[in-house]
Protein backbone atom coordinates (compact mmCIF):
# COMPACT_ATOMS: atom_id res chain seq x y z
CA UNK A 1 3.58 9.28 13.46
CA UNK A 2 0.57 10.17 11.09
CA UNK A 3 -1.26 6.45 10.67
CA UNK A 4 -0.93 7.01 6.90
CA UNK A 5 2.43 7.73 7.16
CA UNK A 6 3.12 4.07 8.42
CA UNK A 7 5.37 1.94 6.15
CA UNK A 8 5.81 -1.76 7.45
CA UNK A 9 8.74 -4.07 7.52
CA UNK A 10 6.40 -7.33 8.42
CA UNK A 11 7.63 -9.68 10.96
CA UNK A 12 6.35 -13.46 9.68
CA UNK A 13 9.42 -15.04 10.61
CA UNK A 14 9.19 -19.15 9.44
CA UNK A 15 5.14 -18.61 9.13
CA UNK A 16 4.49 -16.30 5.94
CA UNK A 17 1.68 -18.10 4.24
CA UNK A 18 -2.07 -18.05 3.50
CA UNK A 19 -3.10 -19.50 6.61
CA UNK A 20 0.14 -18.70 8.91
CA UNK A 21 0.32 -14.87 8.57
CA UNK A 22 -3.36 -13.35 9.16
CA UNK A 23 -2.32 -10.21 10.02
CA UNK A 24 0.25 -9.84 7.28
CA UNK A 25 -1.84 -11.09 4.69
CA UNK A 26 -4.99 -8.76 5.02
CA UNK A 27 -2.56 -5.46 5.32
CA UNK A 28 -0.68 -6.34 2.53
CA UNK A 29 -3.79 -7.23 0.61
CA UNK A 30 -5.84 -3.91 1.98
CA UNK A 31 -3.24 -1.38 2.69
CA UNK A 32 -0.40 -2.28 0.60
CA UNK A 33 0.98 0.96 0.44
CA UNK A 34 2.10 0.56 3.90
CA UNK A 35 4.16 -2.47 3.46
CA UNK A 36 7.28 -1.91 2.32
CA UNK A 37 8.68 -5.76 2.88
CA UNK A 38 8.10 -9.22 4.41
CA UNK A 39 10.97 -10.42 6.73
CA UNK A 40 10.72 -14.46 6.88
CA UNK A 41 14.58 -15.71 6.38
CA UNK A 42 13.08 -19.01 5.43
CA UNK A 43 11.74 -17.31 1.96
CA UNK A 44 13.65 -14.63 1.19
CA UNK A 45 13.95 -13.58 -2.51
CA UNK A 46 10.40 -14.66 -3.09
CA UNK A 47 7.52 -12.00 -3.08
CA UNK A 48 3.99 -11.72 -1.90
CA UNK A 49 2.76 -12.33 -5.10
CA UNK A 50 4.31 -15.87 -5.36
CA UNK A 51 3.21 -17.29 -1.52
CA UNK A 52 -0.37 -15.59 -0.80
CA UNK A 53 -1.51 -15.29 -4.44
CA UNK A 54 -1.37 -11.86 -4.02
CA UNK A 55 0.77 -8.31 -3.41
CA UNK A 56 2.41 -8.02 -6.05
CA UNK A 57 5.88 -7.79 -6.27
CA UNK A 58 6.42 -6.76 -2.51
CA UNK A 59 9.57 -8.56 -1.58
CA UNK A 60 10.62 -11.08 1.29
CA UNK A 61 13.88 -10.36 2.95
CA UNK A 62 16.39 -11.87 5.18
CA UNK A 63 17.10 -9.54 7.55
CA UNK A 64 15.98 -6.58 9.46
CA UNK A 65 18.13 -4.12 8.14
CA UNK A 66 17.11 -5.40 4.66
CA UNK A 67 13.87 -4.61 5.34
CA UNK A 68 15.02 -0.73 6.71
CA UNK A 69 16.82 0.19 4.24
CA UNK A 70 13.47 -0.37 1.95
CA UNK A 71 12.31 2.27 4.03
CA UNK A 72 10.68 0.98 6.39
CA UNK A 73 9.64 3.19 9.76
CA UNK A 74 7.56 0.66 11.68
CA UNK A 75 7.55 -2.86 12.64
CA UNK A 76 4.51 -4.92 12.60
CA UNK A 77 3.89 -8.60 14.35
CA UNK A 78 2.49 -10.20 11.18
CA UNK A 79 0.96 -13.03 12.50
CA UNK A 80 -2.07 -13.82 14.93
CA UNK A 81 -1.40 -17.34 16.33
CA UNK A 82 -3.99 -19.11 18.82
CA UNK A 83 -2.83 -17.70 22.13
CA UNK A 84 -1.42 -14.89 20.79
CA UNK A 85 1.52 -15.10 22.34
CA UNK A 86 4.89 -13.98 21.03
CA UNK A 87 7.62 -16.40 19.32
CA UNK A 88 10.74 -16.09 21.78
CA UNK A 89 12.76 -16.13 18.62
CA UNK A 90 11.66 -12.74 17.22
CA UNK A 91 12.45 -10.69 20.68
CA UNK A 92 15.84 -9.84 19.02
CA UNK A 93 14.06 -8.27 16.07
CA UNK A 94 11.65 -6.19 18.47
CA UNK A 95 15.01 -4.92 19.93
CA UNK A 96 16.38 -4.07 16.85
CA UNK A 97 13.56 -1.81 16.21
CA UNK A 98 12.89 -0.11 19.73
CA UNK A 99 16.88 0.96 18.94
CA UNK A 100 16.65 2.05 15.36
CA UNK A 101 12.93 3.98 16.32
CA UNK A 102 10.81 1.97 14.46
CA UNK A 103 7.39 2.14 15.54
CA UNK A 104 5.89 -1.27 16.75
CA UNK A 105 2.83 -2.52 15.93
CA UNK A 106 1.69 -5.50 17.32
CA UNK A 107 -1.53 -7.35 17.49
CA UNK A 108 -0.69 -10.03 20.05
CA UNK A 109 -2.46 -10.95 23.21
CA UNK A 110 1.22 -10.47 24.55
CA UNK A 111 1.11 -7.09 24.96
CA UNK A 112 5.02 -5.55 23.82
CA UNK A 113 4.17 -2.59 25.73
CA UNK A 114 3.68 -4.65 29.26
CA UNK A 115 7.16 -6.66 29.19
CA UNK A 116 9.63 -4.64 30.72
CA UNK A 117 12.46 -5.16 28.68
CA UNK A 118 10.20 -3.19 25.46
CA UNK A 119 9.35 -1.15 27.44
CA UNK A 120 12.64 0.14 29.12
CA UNK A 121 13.94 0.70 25.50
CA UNK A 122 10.53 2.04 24.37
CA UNK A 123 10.96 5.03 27.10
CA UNK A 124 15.29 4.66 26.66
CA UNK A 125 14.88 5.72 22.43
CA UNK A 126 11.22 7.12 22.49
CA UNK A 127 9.75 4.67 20.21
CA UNK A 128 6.35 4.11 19.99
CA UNK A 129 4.57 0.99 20.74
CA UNK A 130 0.96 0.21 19.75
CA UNK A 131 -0.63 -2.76 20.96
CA UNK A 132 -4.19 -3.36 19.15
CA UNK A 133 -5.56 -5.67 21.11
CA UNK A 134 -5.46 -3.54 24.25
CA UNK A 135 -9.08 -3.04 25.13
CA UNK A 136 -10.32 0.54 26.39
CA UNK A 137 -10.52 1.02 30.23
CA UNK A 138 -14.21 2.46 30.06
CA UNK A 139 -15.90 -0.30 27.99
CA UNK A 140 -19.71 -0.46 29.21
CA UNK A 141 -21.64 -3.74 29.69
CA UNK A 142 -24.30 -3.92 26.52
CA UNK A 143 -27.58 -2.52 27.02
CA UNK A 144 -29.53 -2.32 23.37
CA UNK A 145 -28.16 0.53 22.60
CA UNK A 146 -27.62 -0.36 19.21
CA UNK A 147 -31.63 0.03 18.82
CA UNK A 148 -31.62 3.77 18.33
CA UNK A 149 -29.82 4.26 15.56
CA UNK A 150 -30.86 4.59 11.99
CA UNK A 151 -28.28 2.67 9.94
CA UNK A 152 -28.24 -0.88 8.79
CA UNK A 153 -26.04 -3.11 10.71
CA UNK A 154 -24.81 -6.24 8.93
CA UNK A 155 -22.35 -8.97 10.72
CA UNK A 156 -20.40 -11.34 9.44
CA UNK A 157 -20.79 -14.38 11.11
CA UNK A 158 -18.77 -17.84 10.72
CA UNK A 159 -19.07 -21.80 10.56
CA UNK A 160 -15.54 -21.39 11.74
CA UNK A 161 -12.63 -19.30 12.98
CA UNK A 162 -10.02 -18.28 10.48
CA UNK A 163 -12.63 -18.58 7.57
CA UNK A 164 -12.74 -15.20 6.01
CA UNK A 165 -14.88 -13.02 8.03
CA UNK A 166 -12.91 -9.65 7.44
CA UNK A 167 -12.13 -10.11 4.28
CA UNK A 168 -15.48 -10.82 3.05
CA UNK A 169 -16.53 -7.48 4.83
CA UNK A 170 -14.03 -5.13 3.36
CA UNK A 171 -14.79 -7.04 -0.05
CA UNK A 172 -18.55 -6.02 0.57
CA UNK A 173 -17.32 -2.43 1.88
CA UNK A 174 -15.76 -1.46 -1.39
CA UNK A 175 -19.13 -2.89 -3.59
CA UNK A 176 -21.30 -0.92 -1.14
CA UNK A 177 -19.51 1.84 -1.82
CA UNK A 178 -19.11 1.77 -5.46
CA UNK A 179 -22.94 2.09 -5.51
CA UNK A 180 -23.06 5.25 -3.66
CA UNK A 181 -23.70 3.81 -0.05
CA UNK A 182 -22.41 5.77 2.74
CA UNK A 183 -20.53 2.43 4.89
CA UNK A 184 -18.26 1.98 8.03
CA UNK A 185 -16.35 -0.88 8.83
CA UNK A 186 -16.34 -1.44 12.81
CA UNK A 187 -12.82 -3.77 12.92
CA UNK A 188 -13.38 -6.08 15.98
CA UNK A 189 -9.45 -7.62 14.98
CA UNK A 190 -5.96 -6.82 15.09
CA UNK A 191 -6.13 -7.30 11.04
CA UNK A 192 -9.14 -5.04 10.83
CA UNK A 193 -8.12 -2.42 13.17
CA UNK A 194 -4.61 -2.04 11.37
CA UNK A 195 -6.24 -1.54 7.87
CA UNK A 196 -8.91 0.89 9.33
CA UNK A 197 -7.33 3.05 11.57
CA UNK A 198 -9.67 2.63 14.36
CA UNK A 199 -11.65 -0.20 16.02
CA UNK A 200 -11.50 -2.38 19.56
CA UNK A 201 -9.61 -6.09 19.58
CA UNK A 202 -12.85 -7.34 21.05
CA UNK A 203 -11.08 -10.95 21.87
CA UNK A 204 -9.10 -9.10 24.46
CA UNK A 205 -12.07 -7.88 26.28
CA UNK A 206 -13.01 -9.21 29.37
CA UNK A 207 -16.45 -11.31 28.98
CA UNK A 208 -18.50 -9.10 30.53
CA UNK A 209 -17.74 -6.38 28.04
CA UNK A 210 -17.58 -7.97 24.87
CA UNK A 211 -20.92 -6.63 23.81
CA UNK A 212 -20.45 -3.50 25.39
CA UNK A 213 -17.79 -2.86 23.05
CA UNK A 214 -19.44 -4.32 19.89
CA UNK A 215 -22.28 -2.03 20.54
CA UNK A 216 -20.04 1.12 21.06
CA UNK A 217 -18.04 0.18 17.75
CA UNK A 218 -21.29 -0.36 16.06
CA UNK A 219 -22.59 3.16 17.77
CA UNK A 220 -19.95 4.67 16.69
CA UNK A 221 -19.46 3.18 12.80
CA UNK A 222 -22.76 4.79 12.19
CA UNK A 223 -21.99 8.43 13.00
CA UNK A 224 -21.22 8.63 9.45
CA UNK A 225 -22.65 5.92 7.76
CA UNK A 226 -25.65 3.82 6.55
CA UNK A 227 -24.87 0.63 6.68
CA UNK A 228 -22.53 -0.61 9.33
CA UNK A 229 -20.62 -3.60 8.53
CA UNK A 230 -19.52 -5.55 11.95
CA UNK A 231 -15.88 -7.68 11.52
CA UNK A 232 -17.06 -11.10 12.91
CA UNK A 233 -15.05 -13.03 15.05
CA UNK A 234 -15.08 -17.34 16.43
CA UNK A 235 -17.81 -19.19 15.50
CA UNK A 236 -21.01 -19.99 17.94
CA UNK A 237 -19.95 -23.89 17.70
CA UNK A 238 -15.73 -23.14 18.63
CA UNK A 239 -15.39 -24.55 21.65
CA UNK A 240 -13.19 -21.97 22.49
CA UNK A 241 -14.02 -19.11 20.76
CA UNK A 242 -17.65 -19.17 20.95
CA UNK A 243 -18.36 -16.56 23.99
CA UNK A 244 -16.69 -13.40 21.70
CA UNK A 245 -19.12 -14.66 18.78
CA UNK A 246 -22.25 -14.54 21.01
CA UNK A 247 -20.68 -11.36 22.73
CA UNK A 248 -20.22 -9.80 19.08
CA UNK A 249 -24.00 -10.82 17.71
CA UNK A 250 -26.20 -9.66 21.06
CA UNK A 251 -23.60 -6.14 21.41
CA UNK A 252 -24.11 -5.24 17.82
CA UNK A 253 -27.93 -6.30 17.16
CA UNK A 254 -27.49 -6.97 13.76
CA UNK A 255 -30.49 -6.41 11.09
CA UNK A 256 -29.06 -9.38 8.95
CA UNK A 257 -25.99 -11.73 9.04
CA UNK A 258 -23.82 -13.04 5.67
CA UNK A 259 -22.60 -16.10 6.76
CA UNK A 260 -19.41 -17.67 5.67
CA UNK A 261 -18.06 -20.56 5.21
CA UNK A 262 -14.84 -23.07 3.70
CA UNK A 263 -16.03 -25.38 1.85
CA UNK A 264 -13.76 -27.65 2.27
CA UNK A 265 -13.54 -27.60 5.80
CA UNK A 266 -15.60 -30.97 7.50
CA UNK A 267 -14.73 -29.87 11.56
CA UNK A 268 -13.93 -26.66 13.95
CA UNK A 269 -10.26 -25.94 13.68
CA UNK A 270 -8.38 -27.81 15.92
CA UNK A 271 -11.35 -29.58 17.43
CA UNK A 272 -12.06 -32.59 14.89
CA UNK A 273 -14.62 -34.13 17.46
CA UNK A 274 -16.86 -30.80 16.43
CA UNK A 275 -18.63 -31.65 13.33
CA UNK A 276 -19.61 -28.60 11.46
CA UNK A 277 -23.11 -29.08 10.51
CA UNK A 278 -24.70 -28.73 7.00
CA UNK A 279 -25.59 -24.84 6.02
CA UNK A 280 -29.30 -24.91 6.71
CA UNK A 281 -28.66 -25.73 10.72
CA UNK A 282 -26.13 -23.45 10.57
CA UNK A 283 -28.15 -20.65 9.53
CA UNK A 284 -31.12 -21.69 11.94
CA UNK A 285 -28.94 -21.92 14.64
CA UNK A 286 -27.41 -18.20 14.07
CA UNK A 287 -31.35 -16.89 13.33
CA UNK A 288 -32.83 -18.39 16.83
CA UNK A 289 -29.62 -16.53 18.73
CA UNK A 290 -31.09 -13.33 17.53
CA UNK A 291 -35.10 -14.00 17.79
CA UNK A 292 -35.52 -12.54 21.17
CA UNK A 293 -33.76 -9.60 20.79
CA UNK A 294 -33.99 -8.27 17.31
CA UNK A 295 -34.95 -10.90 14.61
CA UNK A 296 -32.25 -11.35 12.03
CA UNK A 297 -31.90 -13.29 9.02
CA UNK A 298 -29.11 -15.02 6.97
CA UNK A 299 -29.05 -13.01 3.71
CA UNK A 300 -26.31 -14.89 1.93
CA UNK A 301 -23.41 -17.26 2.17
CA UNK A 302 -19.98 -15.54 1.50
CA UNK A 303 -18.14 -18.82 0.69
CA UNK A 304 -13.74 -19.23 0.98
CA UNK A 305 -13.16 -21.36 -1.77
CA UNK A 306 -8.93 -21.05 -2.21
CA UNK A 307 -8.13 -24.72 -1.69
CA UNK A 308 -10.53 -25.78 -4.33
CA UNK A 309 -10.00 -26.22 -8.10
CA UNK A 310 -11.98 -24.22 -10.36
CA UNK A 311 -14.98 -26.68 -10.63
CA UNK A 312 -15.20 -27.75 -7.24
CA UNK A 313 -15.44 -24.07 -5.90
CA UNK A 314 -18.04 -23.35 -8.60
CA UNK A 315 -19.81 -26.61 -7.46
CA UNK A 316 -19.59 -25.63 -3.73
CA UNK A 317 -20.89 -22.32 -4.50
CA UNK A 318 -24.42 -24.25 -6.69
CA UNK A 319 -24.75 -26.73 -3.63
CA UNK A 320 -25.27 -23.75 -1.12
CA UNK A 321 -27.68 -21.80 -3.15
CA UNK A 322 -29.41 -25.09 -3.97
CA UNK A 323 -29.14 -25.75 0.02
CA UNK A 324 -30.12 -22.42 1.28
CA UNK A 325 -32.12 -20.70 -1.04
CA UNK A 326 -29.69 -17.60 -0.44
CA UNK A 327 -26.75 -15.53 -2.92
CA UNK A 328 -23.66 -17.49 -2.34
CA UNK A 329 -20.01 -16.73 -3.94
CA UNK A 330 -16.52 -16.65 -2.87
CA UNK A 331 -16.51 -12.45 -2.90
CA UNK A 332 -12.35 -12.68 -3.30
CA UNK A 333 -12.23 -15.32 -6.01
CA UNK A 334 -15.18 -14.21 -7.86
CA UNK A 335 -16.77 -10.58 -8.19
CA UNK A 336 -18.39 -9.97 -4.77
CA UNK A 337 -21.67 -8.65 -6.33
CA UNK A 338 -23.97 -11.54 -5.41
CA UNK A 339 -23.25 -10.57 -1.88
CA UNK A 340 -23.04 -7.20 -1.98
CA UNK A 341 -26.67 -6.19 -3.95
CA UNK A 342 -28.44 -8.58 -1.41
CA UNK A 343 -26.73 -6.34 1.25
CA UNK A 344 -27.58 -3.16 -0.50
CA UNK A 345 -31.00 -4.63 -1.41
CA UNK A 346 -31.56 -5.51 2.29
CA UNK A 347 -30.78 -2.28 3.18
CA UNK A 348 -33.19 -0.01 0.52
CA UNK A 349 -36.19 -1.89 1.73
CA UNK A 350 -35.76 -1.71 5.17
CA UNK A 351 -35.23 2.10 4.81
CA UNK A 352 -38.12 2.48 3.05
């Protein structure tokens, strides 16, 4: 099936939220003419609109063949949980769909395509079954390739995982673009992948690889365009996630890095004994990764203000200009412009 011709019955089963249903939430926000409905018994009758704070009136269902006979012609796993693996619950669901030839679409480390059960009915009813995070066989090791090409590369990088890093780039995307900039998005995430077409699940790859395949995405986002925005992924202080962060920054060679944040957030997900530290060491300690390979800066602090009231996002937002120096805004909550003229500002001079 024709990738625009995708519409999505989302599987969120007990976990459709803002924080519970990444890969949900940034389709539906991104590409919501693909999604046709939301199946999470636990809130049907309520729509997107009322639980993220966004999409509209796109419904929640009960049931599977609620969510068919809104048309739907695919199935995607809506969620990307730590592990990745897949809720035992929601194997029924996958069944349902390998029989009635709905497409799957999953962005799981548990690859549906591997267990043999999926993939007995996959071959049994010849439905398709895409698993995103499934790294390329080819991937080379990273070797500065990045170097030799002629756009502007700009990566997202985080205080945290989970913080906002995708959607501050496709915010900054659409900006760049209103002011005549030819931009790519390299997706390095299931998310990011789904709502561009095209990209690698660079969490998936093994270590020695992970900048090979930032620098190919990166290589290969600037075919066509002049700046290059790079989806980034962990954070260099996760104690788990920190090796695809370093893999992502040294792969892609950025020029600059926006650098985002929450606010609200005191310690590394899941790791309270990890302190974040205040934005200036933050932004020192992402600088003197890149100094011996191709000197970066910070050029402004994309900032995820949703669990704050009105006056203590604008607050947060006055502290880290005051603290950095830099542009700083929430580019969802607020107009992304801040962010997205020191980009294209960035860019014009060092093209000059």
């Amino acid at each position: 099936m024709n990738f625009d011709d995708l519409r999505f019955l989302i599987l969120s089963e007990g976990k459709f939220g803002p924080m519970t249903s990444k890969t949900a939430n940034g389709v539906i926000r991104y590409t919501p003419e693909r999604c046709v409905a939301v199946l999470d018994s636990t809130q049907a009758g309520r729509t997107a609109q009322e639980i993220l704070g966004f999409g509209g009136a796109l419904p929640v269902v009960a049931s599977f063949d609620d969510g068919v006979r809104r048309g739907a012609n695919a199935l995607l796993i809506g969620i990307a949980p730590q592990g990745g693996q897949l809720p035992e619950e929601w194997r029924g669901t996958i069944r349902h769909a390998l029989v009635g030839k709905l497409e799957i679409w999953s962005g799981l480390h548990f690859f549906i395509g591997d267990d043999p059960e999926f993939a007995a009915l996959s071959a049994k009813h010849g439905t398709p079954i895409h698993d995103l995070r499934k790294p390329p066989a080819d991937l080379p090791i990273s070797a500065g390739r990045v170097r030799d090409i002629a756009a502007t590369v700009i990566l997202t990088v985080g205080s945290d995982c989970n913080i906002g890093k995708m959607t501050a780039s496709l915010q900054f995307r659409d900006g760049l673009k209103r002011k005549g900039n030819r931009v790519a998005f390299a997706g390095t995430g299931q998310t990011g992948i789904l709502i561009e077409g095209w990209g690698i699940g660079v969490d998936a790859v093994v270590s020695d690889f992970v900048g090979g395949a930032a620098e190919h995405l990166t290589v290969q986002a600037a075919t066509n365009a002049d700046i290059v925005l790079v989806e980034g992924q962990g954070s260099l202080i996760h104690p788990g996630y920190s090796a695809v962060t370093y893999g992502l920054i040294h792969g892609s060679l950025p020029h600059a890095f926006i650098l985002c944040t929450q606010p609200s957030r005191q310690t590394i997900d899941k790791n309270d004994w990890v302190r974040i530290p205040p934005l200036p060491e933050l932004i020192t300690m992402h600088e003197q990764v890149m100094q011996y390979l191709r000197p970066a800066k910070v050029i402004g602090i994309s900032m995820n203000t949703f669990d704050l009231s009105e006056a203590a996002a604008q607050d947060a937002i006055k502290r880290a200009q005051d603290e950095t120096g830099l542009p700083a805004t929430d580019p969802v909550r607020y107009d992304p412009a801040p962010l997205v003229d020191v980009i294209d500002a960035f860019h014009r001079a060092r093209i000059r």
